[in-house]
N, C-alpha and C. Protein backbone atom coordinates (compact mmCIF):
# COMPACT_ATOMS: atom_id res chain seq x y z
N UNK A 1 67.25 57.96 102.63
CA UNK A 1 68.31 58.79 103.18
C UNK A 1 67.69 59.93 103.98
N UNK A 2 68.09 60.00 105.32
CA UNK A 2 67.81 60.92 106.10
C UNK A 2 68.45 62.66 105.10
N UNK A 3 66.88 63.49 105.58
CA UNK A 3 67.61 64.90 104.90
C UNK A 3 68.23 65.86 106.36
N UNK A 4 69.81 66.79 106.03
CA UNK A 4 69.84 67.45 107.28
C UNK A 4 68.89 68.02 107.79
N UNK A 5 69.26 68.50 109.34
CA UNK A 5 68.18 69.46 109.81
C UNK A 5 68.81 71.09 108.97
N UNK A 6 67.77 71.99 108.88
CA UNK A 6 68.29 73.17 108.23
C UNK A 6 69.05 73.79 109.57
N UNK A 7 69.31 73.80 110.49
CA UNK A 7 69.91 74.35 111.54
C UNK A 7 71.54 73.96 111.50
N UNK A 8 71.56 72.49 111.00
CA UNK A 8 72.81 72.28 111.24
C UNK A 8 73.50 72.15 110.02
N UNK A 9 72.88 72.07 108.76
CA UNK A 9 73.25 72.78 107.30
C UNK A 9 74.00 74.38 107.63
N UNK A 10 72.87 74.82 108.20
CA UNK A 10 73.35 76.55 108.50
C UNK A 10 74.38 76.96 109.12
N UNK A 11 74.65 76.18 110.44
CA UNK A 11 75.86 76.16 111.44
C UNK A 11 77.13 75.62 110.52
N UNK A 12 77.10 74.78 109.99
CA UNK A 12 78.48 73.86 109.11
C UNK A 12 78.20 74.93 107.95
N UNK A 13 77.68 75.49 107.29
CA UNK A 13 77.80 76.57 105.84
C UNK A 13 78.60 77.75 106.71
N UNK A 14 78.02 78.59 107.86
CA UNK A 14 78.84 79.04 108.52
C UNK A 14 80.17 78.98 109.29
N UNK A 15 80.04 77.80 109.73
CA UNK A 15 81.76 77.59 110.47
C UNK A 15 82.67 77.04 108.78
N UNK A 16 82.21 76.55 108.26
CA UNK A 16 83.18 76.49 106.31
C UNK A 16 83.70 78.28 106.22
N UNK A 17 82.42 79.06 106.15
CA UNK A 17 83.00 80.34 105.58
C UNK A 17 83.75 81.14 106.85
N UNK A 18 83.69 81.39 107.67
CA UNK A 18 84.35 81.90 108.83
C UNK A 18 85.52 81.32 108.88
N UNK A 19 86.03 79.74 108.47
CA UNK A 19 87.11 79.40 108.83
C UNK A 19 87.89 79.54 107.16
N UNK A 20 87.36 79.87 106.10
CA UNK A 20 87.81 80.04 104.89
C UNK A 20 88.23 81.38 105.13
N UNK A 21 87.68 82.61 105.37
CA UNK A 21 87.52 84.20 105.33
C UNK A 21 88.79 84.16 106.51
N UNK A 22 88.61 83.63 107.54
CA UNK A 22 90.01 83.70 108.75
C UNK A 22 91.49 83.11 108.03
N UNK A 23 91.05 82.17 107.33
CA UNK A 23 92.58 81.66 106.76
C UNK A 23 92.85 82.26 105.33
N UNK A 24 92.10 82.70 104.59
CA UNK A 24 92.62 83.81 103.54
C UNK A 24 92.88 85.41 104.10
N UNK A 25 92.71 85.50 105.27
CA UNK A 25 93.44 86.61 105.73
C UNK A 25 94.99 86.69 105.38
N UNK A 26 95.36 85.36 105.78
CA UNK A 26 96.60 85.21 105.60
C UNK A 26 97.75 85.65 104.52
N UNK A 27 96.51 85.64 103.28
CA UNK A 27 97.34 85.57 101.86
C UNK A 27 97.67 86.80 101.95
N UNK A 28 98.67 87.38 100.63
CA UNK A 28 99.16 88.23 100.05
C UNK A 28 99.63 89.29 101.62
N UNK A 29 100.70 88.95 102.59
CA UNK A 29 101.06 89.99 103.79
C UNK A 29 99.87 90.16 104.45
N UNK A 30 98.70 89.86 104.35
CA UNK A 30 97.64 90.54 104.65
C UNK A 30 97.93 90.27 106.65
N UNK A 31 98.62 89.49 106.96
CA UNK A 31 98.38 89.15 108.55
C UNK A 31 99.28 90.40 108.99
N UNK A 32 100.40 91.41 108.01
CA UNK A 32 100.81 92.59 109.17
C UNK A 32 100.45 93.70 109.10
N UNK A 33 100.84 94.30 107.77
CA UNK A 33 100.10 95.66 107.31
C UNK A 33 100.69 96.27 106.07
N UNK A 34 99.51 97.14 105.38
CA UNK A 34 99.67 97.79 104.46
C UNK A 34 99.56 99.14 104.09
N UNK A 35 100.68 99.18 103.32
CA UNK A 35 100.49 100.83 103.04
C UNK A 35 100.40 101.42 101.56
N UNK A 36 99.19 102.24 101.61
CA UNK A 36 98.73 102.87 100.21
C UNK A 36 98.49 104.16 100.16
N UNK A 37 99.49 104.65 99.74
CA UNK A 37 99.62 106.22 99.10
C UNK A 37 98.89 106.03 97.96
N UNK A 38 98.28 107.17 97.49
CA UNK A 38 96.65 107.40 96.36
C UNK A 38 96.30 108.75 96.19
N UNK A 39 95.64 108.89 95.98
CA UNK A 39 94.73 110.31 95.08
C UNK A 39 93.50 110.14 95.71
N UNK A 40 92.53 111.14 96.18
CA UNK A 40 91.21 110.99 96.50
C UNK A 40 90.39 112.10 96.34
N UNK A 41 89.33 111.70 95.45
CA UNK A 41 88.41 112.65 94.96
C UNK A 41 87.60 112.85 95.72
N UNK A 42 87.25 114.27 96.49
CA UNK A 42 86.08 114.84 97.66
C UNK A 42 85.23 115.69 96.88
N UNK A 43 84.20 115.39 96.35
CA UNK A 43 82.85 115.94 95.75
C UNK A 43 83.74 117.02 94.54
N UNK A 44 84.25 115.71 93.83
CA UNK A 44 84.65 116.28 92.29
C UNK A 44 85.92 117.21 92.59
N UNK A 45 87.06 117.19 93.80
CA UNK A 45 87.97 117.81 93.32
C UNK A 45 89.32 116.59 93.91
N UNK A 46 90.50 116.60 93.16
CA UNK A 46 91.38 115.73 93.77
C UNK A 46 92.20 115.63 94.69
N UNK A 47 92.88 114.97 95.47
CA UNK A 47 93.46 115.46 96.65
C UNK A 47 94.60 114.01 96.48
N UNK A 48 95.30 114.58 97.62
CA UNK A 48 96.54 113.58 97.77
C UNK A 48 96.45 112.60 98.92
N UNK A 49 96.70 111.44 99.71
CA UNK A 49 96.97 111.38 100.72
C UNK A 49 97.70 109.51 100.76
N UNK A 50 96.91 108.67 101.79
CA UNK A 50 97.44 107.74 102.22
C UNK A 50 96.54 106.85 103.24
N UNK A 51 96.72 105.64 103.26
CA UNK A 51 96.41 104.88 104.56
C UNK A 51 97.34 103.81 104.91
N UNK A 52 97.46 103.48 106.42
CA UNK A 52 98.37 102.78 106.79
C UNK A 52 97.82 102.02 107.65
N UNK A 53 97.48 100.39 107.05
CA UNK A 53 96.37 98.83 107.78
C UNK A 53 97.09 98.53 108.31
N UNK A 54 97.10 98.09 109.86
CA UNK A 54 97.84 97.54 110.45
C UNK A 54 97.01 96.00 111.00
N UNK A 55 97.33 95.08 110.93
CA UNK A 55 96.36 93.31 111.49
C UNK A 55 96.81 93.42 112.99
N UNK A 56 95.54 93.32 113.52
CA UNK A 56 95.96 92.71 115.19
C UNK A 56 95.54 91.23 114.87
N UNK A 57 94.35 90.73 114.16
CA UNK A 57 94.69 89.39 113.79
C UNK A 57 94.23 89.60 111.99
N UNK A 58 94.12 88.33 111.33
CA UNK A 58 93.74 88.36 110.13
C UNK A 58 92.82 88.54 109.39
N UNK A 59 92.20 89.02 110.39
CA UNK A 59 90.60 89.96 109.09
C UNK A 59 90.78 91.21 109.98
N UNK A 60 91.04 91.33 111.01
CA UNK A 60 90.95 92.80 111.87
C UNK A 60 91.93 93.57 112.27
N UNK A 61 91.90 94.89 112.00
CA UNK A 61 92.91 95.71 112.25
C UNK A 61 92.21 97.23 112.42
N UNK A 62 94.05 97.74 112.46
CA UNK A 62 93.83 99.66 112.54
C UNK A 62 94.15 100.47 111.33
N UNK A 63 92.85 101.35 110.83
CA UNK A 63 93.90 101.73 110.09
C UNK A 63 93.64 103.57 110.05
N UNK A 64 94.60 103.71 109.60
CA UNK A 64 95.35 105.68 109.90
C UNK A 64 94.56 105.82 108.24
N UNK A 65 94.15 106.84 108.54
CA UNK A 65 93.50 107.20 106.97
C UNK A 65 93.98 109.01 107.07
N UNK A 66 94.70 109.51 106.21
CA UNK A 66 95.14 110.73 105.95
C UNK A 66 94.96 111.33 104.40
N UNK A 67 94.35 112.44 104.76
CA UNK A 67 93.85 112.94 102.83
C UNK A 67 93.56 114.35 103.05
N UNK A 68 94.76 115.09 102.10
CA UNK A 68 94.55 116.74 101.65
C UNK A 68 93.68 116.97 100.30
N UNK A 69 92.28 118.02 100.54
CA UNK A 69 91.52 117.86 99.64
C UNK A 69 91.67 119.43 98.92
N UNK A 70 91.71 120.53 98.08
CA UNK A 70 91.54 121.18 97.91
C UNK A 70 90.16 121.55 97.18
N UNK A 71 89.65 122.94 97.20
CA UNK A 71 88.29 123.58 97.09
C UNK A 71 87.37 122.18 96.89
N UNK A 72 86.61 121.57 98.05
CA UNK A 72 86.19 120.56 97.85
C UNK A 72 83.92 121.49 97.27
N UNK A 73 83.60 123.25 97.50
CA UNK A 73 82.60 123.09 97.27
C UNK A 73 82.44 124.40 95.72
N UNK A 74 81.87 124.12 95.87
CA UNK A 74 81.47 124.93 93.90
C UNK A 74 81.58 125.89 94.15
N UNK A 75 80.97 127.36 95.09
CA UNK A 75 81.28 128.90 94.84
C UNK A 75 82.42 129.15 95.94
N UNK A 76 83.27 128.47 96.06
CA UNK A 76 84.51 129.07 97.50
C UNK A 76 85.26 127.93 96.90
N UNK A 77 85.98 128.78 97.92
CA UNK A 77 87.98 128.05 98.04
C UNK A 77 87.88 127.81 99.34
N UNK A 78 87.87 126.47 99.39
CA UNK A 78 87.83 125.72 100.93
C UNK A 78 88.95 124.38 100.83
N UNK A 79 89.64 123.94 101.44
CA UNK A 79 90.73 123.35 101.45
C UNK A 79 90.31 122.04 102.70
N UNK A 80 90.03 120.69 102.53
CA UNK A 80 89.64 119.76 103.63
C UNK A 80 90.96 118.49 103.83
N UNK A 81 91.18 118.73 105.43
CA UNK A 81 92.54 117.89 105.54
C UNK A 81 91.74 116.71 106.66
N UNK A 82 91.87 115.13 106.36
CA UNK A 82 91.70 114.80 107.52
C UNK A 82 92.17 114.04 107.66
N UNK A 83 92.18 113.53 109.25
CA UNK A 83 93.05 112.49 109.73
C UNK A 83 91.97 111.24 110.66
N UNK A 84 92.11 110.19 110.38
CA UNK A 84 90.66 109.78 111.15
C UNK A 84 91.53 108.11 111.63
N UNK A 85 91.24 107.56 112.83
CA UNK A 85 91.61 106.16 113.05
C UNK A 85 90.47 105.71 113.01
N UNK A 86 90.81 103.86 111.99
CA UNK A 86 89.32 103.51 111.78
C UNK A 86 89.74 101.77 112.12
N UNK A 87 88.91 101.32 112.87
CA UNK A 87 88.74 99.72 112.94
C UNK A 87 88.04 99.01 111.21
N UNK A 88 89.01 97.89 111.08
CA UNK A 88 88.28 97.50 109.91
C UNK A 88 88.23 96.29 109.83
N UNK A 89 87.51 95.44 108.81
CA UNK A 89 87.17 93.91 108.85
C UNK A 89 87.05 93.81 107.53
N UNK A 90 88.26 92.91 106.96
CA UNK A 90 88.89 92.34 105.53
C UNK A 90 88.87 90.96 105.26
N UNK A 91 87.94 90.80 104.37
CA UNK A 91 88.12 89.64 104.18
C UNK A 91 89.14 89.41 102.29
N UNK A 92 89.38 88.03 101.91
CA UNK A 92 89.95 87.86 100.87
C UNK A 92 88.68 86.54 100.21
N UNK A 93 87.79 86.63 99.58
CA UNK A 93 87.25 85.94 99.05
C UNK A 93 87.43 85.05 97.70
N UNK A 94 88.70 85.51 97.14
CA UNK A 94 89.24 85.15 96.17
C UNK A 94 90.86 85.58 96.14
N UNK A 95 91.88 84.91 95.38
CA UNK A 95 93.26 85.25 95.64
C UNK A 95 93.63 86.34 95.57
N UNK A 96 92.85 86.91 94.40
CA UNK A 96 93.33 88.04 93.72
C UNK A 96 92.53 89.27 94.25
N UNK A 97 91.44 89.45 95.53
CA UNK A 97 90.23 90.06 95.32
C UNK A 97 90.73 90.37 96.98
N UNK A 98 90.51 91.13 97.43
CA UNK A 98 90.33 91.86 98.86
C UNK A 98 89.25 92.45 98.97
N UNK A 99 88.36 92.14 99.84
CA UNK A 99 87.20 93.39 100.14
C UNK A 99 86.96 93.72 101.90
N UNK A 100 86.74 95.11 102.11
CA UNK A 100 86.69 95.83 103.92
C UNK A 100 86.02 96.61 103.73
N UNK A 101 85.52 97.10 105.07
CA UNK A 101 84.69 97.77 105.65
C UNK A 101 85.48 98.18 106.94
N UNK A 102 85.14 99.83 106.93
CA UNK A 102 85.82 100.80 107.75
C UNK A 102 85.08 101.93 108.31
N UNK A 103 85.22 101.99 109.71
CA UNK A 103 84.45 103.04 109.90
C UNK A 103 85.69 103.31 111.72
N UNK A 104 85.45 104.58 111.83
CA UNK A 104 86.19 105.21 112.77
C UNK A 104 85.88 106.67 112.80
N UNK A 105 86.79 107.36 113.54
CA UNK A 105 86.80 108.84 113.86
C UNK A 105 87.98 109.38 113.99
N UNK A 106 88.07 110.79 113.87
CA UNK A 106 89.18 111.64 113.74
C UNK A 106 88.95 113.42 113.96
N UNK A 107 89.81 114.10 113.25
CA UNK A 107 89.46 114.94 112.56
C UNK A 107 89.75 115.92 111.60
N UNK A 108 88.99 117.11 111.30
CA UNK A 108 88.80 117.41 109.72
C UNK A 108 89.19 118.73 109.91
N UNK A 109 90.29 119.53 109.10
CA UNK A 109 90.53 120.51 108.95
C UNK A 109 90.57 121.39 108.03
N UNK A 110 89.78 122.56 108.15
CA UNK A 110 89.20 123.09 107.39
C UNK A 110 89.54 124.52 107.19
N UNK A 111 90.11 125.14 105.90
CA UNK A 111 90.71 126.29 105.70
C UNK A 111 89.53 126.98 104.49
N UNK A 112 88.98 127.78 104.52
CA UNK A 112 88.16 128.78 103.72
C UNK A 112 88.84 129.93 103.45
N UNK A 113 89.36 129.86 102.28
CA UNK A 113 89.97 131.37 101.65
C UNK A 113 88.97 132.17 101.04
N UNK A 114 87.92 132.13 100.65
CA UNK A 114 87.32 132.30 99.70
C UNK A 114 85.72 132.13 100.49
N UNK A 115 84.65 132.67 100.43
CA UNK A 115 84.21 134.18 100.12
C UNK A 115 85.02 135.22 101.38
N UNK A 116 85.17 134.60 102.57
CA UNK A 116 85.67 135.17 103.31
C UNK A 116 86.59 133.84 104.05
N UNK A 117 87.75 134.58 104.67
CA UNK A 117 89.12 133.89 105.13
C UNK A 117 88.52 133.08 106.39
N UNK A 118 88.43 131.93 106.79
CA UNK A 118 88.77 131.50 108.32
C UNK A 118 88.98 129.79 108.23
N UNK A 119 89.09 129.08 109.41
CA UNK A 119 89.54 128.33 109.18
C UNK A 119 88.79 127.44 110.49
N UNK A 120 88.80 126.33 110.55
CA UNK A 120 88.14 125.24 111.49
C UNK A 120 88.39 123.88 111.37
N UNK A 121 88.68 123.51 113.09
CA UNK A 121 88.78 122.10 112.82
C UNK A 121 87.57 121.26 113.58
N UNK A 122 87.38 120.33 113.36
CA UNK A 122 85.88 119.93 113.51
C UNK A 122 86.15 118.35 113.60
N UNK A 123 85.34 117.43 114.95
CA UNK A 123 85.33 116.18 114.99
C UNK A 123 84.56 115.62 113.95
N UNK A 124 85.13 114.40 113.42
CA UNK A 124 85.18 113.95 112.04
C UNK A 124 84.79 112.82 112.50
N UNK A 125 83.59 112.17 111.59
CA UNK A 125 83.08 110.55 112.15
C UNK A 125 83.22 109.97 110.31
N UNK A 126 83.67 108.87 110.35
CA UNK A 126 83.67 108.30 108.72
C UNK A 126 83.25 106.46 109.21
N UNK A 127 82.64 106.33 107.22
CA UNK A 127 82.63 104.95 107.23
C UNK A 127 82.99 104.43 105.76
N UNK A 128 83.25 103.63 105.75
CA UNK A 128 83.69 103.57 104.25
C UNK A 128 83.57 101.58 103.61
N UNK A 129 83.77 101.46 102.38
CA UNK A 129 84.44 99.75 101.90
C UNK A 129 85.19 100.12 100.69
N UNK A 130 85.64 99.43 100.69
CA UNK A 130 86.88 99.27 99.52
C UNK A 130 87.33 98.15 99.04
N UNK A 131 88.18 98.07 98.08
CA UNK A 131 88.36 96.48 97.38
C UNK A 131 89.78 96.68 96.92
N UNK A 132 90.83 95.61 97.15
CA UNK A 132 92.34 95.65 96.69
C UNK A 132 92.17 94.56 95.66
N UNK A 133 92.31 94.85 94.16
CA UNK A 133 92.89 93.86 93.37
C UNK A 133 94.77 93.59 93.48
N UNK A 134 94.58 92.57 92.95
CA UNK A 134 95.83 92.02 93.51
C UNK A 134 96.81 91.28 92.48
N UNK A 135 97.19 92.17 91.54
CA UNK A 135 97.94 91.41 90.24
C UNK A 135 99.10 90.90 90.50
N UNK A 136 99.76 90.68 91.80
CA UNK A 136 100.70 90.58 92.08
C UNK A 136 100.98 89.68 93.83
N UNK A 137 101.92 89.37 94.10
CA UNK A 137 102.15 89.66 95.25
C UNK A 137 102.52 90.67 96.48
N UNK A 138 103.45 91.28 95.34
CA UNK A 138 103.28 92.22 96.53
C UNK A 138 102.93 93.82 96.12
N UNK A 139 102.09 93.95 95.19
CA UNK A 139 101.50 95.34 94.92
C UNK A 139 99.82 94.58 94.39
N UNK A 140 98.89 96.16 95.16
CA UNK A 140 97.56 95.55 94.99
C UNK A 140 97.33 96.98 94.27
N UNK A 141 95.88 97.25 93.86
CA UNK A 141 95.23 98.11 93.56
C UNK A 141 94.01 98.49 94.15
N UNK A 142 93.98 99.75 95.04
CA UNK A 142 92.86 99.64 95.97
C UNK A 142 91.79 100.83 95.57
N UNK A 143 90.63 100.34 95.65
CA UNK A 143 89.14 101.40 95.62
C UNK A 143 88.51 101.91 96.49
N UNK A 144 88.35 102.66 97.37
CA UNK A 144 87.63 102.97 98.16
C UNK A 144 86.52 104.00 97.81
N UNK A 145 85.52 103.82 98.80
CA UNK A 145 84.47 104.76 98.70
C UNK A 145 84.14 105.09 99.92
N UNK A 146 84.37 106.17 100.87
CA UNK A 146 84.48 107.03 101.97
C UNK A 146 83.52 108.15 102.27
N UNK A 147 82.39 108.12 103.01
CA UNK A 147 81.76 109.33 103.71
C UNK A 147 82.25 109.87 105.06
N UNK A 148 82.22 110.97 105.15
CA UNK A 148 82.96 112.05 105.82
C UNK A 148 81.71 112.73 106.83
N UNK A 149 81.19 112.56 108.15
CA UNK A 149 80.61 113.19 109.18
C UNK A 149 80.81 114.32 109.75
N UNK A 150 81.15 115.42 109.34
CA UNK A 150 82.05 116.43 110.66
C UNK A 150 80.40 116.52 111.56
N UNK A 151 81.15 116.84 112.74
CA UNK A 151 80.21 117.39 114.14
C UNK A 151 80.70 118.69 115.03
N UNK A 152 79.87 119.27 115.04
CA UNK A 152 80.43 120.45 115.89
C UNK A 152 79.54 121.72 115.09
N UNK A 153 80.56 123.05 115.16
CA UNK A 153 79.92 124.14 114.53
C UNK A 153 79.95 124.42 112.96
N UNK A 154 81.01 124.29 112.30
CA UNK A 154 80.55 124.66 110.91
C UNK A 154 81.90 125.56 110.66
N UNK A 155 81.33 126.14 109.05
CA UNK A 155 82.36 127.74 108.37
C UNK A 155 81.03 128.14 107.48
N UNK A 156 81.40 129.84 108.25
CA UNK A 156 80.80 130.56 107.49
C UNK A 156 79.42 130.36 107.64
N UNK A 157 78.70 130.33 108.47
CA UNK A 157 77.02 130.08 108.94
C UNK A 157 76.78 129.13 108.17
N UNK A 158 77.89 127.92 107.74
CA UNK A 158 77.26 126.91 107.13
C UNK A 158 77.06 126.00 108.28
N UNK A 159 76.37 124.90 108.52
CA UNK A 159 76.42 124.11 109.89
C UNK A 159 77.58 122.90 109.40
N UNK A 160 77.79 122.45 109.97
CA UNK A 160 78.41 120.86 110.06
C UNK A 160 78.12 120.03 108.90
N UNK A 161 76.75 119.89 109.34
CA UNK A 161 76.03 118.94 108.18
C UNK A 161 76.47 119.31 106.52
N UNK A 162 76.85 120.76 106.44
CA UNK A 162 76.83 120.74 104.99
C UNK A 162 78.40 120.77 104.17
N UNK A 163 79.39 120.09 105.52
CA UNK A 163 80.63 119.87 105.47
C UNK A 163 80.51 118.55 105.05
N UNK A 164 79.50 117.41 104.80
CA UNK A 164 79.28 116.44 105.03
C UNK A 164 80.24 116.09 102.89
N UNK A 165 81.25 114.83 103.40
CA UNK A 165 81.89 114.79 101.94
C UNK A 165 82.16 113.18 101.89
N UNK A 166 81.89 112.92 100.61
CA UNK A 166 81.76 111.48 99.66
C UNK A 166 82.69 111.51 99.23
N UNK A 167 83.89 110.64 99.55
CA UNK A 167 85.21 110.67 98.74
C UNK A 167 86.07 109.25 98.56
N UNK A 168 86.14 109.02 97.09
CA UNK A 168 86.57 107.79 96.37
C UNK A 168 88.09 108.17 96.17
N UNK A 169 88.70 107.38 96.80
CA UNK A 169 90.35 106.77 96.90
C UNK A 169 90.52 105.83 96.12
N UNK A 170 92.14 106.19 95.31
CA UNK A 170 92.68 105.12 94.14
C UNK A 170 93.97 105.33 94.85
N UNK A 171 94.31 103.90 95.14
CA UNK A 171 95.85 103.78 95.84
C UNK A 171 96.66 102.52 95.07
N UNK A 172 97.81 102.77 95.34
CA UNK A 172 98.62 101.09 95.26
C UNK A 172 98.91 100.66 96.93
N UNK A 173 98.75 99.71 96.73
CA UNK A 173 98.83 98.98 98.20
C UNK A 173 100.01 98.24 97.93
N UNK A 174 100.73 97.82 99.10
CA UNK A 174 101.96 97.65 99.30
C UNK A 174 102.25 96.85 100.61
N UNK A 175 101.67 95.37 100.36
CA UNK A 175 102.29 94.56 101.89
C UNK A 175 103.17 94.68 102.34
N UNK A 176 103.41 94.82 103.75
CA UNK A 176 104.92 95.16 104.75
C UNK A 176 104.99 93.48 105.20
């Protein structure tokens, strides 16, 4: 018995999973969009917000990511709001299992009450992955884990860089 060539093992293992990952897009609403209101923790403090996935096809879409953080650093009262549009790529590897990757830009608004009053808004670069369990049809449970870029000047002779925030989202997701 002739053995394949490894080239065309590789090509057919690839066009199997590409055409599996494109047609489990499909499952659970996943081809229009979803929306998950959640809680999100920015370097140990909690905050409120939301995201809203929209599919241009079935692994790819837009999605609106919105999150109010309060005193997100240890000696001040600093308050972080942001708003960021992010391209993302979802696959469903199992029925119950969603996993993406997100990255986009926006930006980040920033209120300092505390050691001294001012306030700044600052271009915001993020990337993030996350995972929707799925006990249901039409309610999931979503994880994210989110880093936060600001660029520009800063608060308080701090620079940019040390605006820089790690923030894990717990949502229910909700196919439209």
């Amino acid at each position: 018995m002739k053995k394949p060539k490894m080239r065309w093992s590789l090509t057919i293992g690839v066009a199997i999973a590409l055409t599996c990952f494109w047609k489990t897009g499909n499952l659970l609403g996943a081809d229009r969009a979803i929306l998950t209101p959640g809680v999100g923790f920015s370097n140990g403090a909690a905050g409120f917000g939301g995201q809203a996935k929209l599919f241009f096809v079935p692994n790819l879409g837009l999605e609106t990511d919105i999150l109010w953080t309060p005193q997100i650093c240890g000696n001040c009262t600093l308050s972080q709001s942001t708003v960021t549009e992010n391209l993302f790529y979802w696959i469903n590897p199992v029925r119950f299992l969603s996993l993406y990757l997100s990255g986009g830009a926006g930006a980040a608004f920033y209120d300092l009450a505390r050691p001294v009053s001012m306030s700044a808004i600052l271009p915001v670069f993020d990337i993030g992955f996350g995972a929707v369990f799925w006990p249901g049809k039409h309610v999931g449970l979503e994880v994210e884990n989110r880093l936060f870029f600001p660029e520009g000047g800063g608060l308080d002779s701090n620079p940019s860089g040390s605006l820089n925030s790690d923030r894990l989202f717990l949502g229910i997701s909700i196919p439209l």
